[in-house]
PDB file of N, CA and C in Angstrom:
ATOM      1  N   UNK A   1       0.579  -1.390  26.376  1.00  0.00           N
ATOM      2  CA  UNK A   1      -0.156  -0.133  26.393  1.00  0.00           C
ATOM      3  C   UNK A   1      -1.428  -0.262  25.573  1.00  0.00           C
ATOM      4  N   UNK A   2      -2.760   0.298  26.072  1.00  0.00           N
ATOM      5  CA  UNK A   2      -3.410   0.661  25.146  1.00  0.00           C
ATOM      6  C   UNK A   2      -3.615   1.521  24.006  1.00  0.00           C
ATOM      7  N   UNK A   3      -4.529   1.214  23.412  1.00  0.00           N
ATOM      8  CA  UNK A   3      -4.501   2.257  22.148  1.00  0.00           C
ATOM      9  C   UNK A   3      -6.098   2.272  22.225  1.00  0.00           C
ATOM     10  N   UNK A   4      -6.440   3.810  21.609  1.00  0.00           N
ATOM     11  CA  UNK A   4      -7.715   3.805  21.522  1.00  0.00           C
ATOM     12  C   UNK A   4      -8.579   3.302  20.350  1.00  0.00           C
ATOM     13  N   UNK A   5      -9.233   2.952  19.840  1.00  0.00           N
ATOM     14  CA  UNK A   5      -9.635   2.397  19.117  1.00  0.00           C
ATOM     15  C   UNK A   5     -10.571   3.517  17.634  1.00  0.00           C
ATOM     16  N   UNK A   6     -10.737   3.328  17.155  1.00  0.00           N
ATOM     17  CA  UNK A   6     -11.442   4.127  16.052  1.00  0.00           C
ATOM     18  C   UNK A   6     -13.357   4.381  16.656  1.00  0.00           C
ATOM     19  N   UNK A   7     -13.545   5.261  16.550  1.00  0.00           N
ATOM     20  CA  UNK A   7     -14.538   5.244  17.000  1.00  0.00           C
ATOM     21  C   UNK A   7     -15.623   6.624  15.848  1.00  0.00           C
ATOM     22  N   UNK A   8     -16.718   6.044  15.677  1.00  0.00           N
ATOM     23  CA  UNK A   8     -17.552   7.039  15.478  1.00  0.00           C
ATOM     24  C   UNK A   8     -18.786   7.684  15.399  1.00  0.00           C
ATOM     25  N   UNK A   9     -18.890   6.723  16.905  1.00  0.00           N
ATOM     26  CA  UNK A   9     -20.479   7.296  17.739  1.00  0.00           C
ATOM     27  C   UNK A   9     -20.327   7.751  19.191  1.00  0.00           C
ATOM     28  N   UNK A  10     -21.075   8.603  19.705  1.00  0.00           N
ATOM     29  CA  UNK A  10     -20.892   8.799  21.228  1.00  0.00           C
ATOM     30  C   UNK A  10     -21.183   7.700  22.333  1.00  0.00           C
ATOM     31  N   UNK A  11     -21.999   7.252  21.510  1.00  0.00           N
ATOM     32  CA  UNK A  11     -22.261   5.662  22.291  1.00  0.00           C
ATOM     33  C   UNK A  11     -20.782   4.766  22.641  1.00  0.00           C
ATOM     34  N   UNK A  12     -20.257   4.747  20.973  1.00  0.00           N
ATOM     35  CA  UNK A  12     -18.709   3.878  21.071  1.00  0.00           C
ATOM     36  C   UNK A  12     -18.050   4.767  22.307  1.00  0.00           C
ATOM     37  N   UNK A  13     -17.789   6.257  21.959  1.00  0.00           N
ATOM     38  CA  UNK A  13     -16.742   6.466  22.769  1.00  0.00           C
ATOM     39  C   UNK A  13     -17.030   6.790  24.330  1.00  0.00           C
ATOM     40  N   UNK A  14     -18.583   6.594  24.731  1.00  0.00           N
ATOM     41  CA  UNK A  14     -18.921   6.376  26.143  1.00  0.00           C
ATOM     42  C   UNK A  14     -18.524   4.709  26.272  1.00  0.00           C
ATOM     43  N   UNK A  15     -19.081   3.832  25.707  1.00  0.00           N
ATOM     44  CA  UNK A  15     -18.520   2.678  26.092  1.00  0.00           C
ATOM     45  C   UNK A  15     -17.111   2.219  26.511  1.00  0.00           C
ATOM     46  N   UNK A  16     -16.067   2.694  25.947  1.00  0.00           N
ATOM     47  CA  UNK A  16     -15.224   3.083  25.607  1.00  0.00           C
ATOM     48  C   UNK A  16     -14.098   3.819  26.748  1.00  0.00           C
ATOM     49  N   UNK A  17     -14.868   4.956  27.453  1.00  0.00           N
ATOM     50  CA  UNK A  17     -14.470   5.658  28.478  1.00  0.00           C
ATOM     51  C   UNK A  17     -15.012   4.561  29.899  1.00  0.00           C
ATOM     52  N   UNK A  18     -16.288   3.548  29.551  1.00  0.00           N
ATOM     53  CA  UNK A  18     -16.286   3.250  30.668  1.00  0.00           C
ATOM     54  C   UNK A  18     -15.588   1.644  31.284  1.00  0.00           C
ATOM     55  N   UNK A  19     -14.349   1.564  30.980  1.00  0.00           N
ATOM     56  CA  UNK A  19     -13.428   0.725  30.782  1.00  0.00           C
ATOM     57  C   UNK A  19     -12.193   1.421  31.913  1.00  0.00           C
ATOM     58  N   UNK A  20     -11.166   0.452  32.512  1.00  0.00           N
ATOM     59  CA  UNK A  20     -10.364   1.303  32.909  1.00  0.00           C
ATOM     60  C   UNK A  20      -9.165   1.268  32.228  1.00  0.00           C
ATOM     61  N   UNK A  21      -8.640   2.820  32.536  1.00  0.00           N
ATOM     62  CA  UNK A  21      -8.163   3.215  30.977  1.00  0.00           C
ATOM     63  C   UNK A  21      -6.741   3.077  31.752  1.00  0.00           C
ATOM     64  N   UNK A  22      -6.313   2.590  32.899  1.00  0.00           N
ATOM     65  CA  UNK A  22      -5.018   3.287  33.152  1.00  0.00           C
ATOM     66  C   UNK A  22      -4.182   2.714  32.571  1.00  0.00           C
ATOM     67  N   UNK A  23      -3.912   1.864  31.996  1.00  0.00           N
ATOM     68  CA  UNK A  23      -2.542   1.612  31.269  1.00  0.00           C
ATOM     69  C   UNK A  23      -2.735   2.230  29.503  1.00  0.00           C
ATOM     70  N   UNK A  24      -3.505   2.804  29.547  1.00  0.00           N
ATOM     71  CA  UNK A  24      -3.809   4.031  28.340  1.00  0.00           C
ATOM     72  C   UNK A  24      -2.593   4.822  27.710  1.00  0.00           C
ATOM     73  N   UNK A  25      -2.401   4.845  26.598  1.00  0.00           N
ATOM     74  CA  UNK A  25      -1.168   5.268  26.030  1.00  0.00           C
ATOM     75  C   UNK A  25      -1.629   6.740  25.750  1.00  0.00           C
ATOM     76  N   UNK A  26      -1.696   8.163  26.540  1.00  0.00           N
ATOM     77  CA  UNK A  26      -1.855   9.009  26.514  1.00  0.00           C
ATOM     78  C   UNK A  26      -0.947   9.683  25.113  1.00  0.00           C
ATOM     79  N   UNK A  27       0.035   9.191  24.778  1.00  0.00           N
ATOM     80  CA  UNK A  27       1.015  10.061  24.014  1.00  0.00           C
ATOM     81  C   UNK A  27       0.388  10.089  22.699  1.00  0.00           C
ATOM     82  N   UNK A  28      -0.822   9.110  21.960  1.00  0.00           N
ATOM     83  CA  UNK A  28      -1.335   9.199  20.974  1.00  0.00           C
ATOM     84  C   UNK A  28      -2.389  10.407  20.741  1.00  0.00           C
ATOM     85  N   UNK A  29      -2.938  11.196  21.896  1.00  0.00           N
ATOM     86  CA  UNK A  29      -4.159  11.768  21.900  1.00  0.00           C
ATOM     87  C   UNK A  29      -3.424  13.251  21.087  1.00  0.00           C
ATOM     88  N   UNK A  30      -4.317  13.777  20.353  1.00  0.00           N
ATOM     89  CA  UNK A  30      -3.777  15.287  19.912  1.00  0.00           C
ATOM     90  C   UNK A  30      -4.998  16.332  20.154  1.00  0.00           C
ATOM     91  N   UNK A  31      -4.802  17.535  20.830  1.00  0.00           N
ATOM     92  CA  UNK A  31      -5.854  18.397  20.931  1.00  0.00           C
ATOM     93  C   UNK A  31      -6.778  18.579  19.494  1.00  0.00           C
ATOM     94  N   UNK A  32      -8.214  19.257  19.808  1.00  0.00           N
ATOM     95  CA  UNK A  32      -9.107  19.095  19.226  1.00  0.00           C
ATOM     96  C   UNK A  32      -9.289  20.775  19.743  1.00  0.00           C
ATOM     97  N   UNK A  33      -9.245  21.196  18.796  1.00  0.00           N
ATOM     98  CA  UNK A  33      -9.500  23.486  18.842  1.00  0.00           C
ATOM     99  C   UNK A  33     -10.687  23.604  18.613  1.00  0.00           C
ATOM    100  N   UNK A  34     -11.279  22.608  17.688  1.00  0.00           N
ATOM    101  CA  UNK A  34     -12.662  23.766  16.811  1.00  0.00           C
ATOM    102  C   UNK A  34     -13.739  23.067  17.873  1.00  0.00           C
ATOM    103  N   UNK A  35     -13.402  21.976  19.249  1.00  0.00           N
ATOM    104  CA  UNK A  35     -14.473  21.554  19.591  1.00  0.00           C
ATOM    105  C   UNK A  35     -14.756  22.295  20.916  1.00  0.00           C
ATOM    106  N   UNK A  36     -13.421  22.616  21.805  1.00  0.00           N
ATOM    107  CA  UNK A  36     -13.479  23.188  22.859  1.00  0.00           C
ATOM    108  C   UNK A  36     -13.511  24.989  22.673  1.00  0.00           C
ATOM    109  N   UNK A  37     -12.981  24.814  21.681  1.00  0.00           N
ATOM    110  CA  UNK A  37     -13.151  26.592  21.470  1.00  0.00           C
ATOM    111  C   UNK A  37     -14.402  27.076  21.578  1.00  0.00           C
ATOM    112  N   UNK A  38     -14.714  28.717  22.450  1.00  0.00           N
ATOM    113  CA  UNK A  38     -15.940  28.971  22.367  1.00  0.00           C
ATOM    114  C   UNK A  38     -16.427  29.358  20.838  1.00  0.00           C
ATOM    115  N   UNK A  39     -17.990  29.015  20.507  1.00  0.00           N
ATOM    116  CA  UNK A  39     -18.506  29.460  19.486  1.00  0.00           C
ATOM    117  C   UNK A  39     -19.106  30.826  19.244  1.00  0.00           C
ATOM    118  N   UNK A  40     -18.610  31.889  18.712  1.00  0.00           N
ATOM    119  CA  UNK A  40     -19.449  32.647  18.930  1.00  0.00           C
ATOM    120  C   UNK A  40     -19.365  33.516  17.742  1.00  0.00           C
ATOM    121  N   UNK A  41     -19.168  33.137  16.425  1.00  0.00           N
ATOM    122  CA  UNK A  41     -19.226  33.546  15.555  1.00  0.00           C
ATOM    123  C   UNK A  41     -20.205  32.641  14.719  1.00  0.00           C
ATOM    124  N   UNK A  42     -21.066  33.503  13.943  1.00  0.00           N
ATOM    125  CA  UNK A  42     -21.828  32.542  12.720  1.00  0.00           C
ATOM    126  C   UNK A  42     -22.178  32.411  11.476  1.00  0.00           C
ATOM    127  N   UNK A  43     -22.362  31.689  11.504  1.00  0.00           N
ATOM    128  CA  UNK A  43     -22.851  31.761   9.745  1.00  0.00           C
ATOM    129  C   UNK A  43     -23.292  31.504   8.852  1.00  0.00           C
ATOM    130  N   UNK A  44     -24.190  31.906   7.957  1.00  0.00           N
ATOM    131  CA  UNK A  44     -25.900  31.152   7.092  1.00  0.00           C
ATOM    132  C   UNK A  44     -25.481  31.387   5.798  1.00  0.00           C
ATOM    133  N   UNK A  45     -25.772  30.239   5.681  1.00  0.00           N
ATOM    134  CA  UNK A  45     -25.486  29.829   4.193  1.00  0.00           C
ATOM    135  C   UNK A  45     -27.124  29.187   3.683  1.00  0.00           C
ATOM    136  N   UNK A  46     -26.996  29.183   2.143  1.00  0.00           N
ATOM    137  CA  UNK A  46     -28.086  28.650   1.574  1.00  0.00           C
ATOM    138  C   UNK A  46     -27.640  26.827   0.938  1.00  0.00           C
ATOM    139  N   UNK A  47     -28.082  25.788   1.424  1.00  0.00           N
ATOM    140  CA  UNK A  47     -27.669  24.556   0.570  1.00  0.00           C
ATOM    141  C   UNK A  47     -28.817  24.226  -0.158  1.00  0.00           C
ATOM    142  N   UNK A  48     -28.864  23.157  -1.082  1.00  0.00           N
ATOM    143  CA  UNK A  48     -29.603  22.561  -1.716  1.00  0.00           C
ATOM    144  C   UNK A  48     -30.358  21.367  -0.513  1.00  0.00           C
ATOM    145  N   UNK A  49     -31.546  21.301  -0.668  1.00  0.00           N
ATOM    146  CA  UNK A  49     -32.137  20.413  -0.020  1.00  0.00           C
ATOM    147  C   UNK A  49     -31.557  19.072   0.352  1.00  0.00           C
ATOM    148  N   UNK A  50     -31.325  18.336  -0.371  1.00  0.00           N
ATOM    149  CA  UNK A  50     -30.210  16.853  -1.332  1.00  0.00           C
ATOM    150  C   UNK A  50     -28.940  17.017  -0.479  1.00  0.00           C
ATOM    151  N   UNK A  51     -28.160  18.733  -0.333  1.00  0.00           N
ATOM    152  CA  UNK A  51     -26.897  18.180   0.226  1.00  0.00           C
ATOM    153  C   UNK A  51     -27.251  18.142   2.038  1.00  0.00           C
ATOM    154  N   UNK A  52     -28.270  19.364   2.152  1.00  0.00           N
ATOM    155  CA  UNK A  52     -28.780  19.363   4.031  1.00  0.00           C
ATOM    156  C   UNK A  52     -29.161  18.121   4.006  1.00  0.00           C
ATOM    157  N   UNK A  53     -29.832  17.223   3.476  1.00  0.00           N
ATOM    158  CA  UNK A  53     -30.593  16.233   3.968  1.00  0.00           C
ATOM    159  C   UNK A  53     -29.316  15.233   4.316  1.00  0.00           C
ATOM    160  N   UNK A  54     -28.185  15.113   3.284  1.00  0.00           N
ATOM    161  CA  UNK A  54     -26.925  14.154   2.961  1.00  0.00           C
ATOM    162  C   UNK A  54     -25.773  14.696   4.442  1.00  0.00           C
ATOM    163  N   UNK A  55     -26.092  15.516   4.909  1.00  0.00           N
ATOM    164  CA  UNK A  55     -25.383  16.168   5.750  1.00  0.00           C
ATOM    165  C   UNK A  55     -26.266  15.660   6.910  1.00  0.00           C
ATOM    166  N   UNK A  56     -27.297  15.971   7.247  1.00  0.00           N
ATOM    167  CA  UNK A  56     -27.890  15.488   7.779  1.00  0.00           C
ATOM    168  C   UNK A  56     -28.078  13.835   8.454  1.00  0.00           C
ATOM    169  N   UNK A  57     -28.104  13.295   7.558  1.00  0.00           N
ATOM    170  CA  UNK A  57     -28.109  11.620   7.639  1.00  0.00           C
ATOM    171  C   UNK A  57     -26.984  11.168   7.898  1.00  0.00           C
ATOM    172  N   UNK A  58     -25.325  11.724   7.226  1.00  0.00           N
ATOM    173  CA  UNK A  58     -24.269  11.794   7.999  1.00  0.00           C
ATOM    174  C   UNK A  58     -24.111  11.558   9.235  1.00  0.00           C
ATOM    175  N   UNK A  59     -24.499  12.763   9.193  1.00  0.00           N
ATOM    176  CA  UNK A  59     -24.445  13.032  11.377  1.00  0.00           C
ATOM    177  C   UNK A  59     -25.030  11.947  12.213  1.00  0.00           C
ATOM    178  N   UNK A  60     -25.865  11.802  11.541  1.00  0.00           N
ATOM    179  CA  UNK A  60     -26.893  11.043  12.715  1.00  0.00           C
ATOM    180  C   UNK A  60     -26.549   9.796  12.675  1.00  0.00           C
ATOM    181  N   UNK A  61     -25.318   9.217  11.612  1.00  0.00           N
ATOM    182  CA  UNK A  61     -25.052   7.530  11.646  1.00  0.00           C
ATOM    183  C   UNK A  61     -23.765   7.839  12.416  1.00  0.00           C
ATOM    184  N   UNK A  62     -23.087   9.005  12.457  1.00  0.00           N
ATOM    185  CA  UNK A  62     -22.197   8.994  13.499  1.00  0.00           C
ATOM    186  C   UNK A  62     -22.588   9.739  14.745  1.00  0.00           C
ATOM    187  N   UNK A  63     -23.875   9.760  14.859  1.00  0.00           N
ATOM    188  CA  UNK A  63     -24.095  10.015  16.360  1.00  0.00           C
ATOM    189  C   UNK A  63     -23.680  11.463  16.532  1.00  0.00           C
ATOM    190  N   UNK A  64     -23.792  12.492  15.561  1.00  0.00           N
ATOM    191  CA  UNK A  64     -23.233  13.836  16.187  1.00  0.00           C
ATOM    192  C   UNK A  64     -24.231  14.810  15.920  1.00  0.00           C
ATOM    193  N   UNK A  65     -24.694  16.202  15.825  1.00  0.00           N
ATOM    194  CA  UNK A  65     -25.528  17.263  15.431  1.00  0.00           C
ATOM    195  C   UNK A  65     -24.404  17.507  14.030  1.00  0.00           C
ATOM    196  N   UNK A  66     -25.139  18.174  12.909  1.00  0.00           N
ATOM    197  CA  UNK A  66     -25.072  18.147  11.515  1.00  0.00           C
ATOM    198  C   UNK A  66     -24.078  19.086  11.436  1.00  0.00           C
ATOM    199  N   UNK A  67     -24.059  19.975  12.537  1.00  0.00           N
ATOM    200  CA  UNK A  67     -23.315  21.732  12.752  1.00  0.00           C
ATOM    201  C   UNK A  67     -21.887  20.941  12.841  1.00  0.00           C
ATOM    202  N   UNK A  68     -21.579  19.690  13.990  1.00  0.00           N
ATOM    203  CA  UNK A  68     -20.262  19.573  14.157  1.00  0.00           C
ATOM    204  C   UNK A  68     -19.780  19.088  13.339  1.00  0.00           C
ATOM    205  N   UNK A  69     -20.768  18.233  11.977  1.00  0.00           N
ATOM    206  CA  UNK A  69     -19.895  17.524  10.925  1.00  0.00           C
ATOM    207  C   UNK A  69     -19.462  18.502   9.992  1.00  0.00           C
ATOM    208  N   UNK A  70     -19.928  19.929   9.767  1.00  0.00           N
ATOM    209  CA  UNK A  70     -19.490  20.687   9.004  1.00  0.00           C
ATOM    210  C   UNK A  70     -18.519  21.318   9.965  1.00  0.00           C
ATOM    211  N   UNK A  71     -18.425  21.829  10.935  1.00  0.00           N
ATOM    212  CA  UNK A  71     -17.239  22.032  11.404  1.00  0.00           C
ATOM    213  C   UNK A  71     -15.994  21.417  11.419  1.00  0.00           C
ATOM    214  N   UNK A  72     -16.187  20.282  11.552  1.00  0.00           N
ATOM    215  CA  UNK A  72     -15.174  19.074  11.216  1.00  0.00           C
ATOM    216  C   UNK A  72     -14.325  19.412   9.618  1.00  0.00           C
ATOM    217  N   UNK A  73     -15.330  18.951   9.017  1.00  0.00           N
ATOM    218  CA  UNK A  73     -15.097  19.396   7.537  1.00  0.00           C
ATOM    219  C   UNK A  73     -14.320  20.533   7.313  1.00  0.00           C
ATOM    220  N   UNK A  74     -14.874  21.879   7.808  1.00  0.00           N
ATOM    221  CA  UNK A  74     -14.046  23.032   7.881  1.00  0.00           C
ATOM    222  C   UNK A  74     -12.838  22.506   8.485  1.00  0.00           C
ATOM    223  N   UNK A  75     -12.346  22.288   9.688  1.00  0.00           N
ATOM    224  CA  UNK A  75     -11.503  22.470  10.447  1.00  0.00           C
ATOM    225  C   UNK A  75     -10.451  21.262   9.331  1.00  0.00           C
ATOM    226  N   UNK A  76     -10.723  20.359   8.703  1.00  0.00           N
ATOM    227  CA  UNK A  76     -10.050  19.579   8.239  1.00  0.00           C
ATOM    228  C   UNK A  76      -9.371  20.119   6.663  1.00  0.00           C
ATOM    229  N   UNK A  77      -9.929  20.371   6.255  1.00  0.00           N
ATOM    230  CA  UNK A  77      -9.618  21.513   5.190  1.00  0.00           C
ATOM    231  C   UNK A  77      -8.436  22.562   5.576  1.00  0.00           C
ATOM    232  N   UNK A  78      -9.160  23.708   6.458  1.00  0.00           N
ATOM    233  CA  UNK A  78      -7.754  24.447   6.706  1.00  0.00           C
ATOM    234  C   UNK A  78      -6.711  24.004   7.388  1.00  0.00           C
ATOM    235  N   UNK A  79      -6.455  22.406   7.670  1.00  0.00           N
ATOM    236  CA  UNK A  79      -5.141  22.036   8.638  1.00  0.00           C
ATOM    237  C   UNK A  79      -4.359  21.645   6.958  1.00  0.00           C
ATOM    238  N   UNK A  80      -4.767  21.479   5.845  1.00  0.00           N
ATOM    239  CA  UNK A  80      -4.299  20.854   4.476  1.00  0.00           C
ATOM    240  C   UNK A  80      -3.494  22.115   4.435  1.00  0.00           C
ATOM    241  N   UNK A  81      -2.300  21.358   4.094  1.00  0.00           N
ATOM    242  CA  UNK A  81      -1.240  22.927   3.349  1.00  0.00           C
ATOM    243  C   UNK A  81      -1.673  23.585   2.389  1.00  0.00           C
TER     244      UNK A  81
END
Protein backbone atom coordinates (compact mmCIF):
# COMPACT_ATOMS: atom_id res chain seq x y z
CA UNK A 1 0.00 0.00 0.00
CA UNK A 2 0.89 3.44 -0.36
CA UNK A 3 1.33 6.06 2.03
CA UNK A 4 1.28 9.63 1.41
CA UNK A 5 4.16 11.31 2.00
CA UNK A 6 4.73 14.60 4.12
CA UNK A 7 4.25 17.36 2.15
CA UNK A 8 4.37 21.17 2.44
CA UNK A 9 3.92 22.96 -0.78
CA UNK A 10 1.12 22.89 -3.38
CA UNK A 11 3.60 22.17 -5.86
CA UNK A 12 4.63 18.81 -3.64
CA UNK A 13 1.10 17.88 -3.28
CA UNK A 14 0.19 18.54 -7.14
CA UNK A 15 3.16 16.47 -8.01
CA UNK A 16 2.10 14.12 -5.86
CA UNK A 17 -1.63 13.80 -7.05
CA UNK A 18 -0.17 13.44 -10.46
CA UNK A 19 1.04 9.86 -9.89
CA UNK A 20 -1.36 6.94 -9.94
CA UNK A 21 -2.65 6.67 -6.70
CA UNK A 22 -4.67 3.43 -6.89
CA UNK A 23 -3.10 1.21 -4.63
CA UNK A 24 -3.32 4.34 -2.15
CA UNK A 25 -4.00 3.51 1.42
CA UNK A 26 -7.13 5.70 1.80
CA UNK A 27 -7.63 4.65 5.58
CA UNK A 28 -4.77 7.15 6.63
CA UNK A 29 -6.52 10.38 5.25
CA UNK A 30 -8.59 12.38 8.12
CA UNK A 31 -11.05 15.23 7.19
CA UNK A 32 -9.86 18.77 7.18
CA UNK A 33 -13.19 21.31 8.62
CA UNK A 34 -11.53 24.68 8.79
CA UNK A 35 -10.51 24.22 4.97
CA UNK A 36 -13.72 23.13 3.28
CA UNK A 37 -15.96 24.92 5.60
CA UNK A 38 -17.55 28.05 4.20
CA UNK A 39 -15.83 31.31 5.43
CA UNK A 40 -17.92 33.78 6.37
CA UNK A 41 -17.11 35.11 9.50
CA UNK A 42 -14.15 37.68 10.22
CA UNK A 43 -11.78 39.10 11.91
CA UNK A 44 -9.11 42.16 12.38
CA UNK A 45 -6.75 42.13 14.55
CA UNK A 46 -3.76 44.54 15.04
CA UNK A 47 -0.01 42.58 14.84
CA UNK A 48 3.30 43.95 15.15
CA UNK A 49 5.00 44.46 11.86
CA UNK A 50 8.02 41.62 12.82
CA UNK A 51 5.21 39.03 13.59
CA UNK A 52 2.95 39.91 9.91
CA UNK A 53 6.09 39.93 8.12
CA UNK A 54 7.23 36.26 10.14
CA UNK A 55 3.77 35.05 9.23
CA UNK A 56 4.09 36.13 6.13
CA UNK A 57 7.42 34.52 4.98
CA UNK A 58 5.99 31.34 6.64
CA UNK A 59 3.39 30.98 4.17
CA UNK A 60 5.10 31.61 1.27
CA UNK A 61 7.99 28.78 2.00
CA UNK A 62 5.06 26.54 2.34
CA UNK A 63 3.39 27.66 -0.63
CA UNK A 64 0.06 28.82 1.09
CA UNK A 65 -1.75 32.57 1.59
CA UNK A 66 -0.73 33.88 5.28
CA UNK A 67 -4.80 33.75 6.22
CA UNK A 68 -4.57 29.77 5.93
CA UNK A 69 -1.43 29.54 8.14
CA UNK A 70 -3.24 31.33 10.85
CA UNK A 71 -6.16 29.35 10.41
CA UNK A 72 -4.22 26.31 10.70
CA UNK A 73 -2.74 27.59 13.84
CA UNK A 74 -6.22 28.35 15.17
CA UNK A 75 -7.73 25.17 14.17
CA UNK A 76 -4.70 23.32 15.82
CA UNK A 77 -4.96 24.87 19.10
CA UNK A 78 -8.66 24.25 19.67
CA UNK A 79 -8.35 20.34 18.66
CA UNK A 80 -5.62 20.43 22.12
CA UNK A 81 -7.68 19.27 25.17
Amino acid sequence: MKTVPTMTTDAEAEAFLDQDLSDLDFAQFKPLTWETSPKSARINMRLPEALMAALKAKAAKRGIPYQRLIREALERELAKP
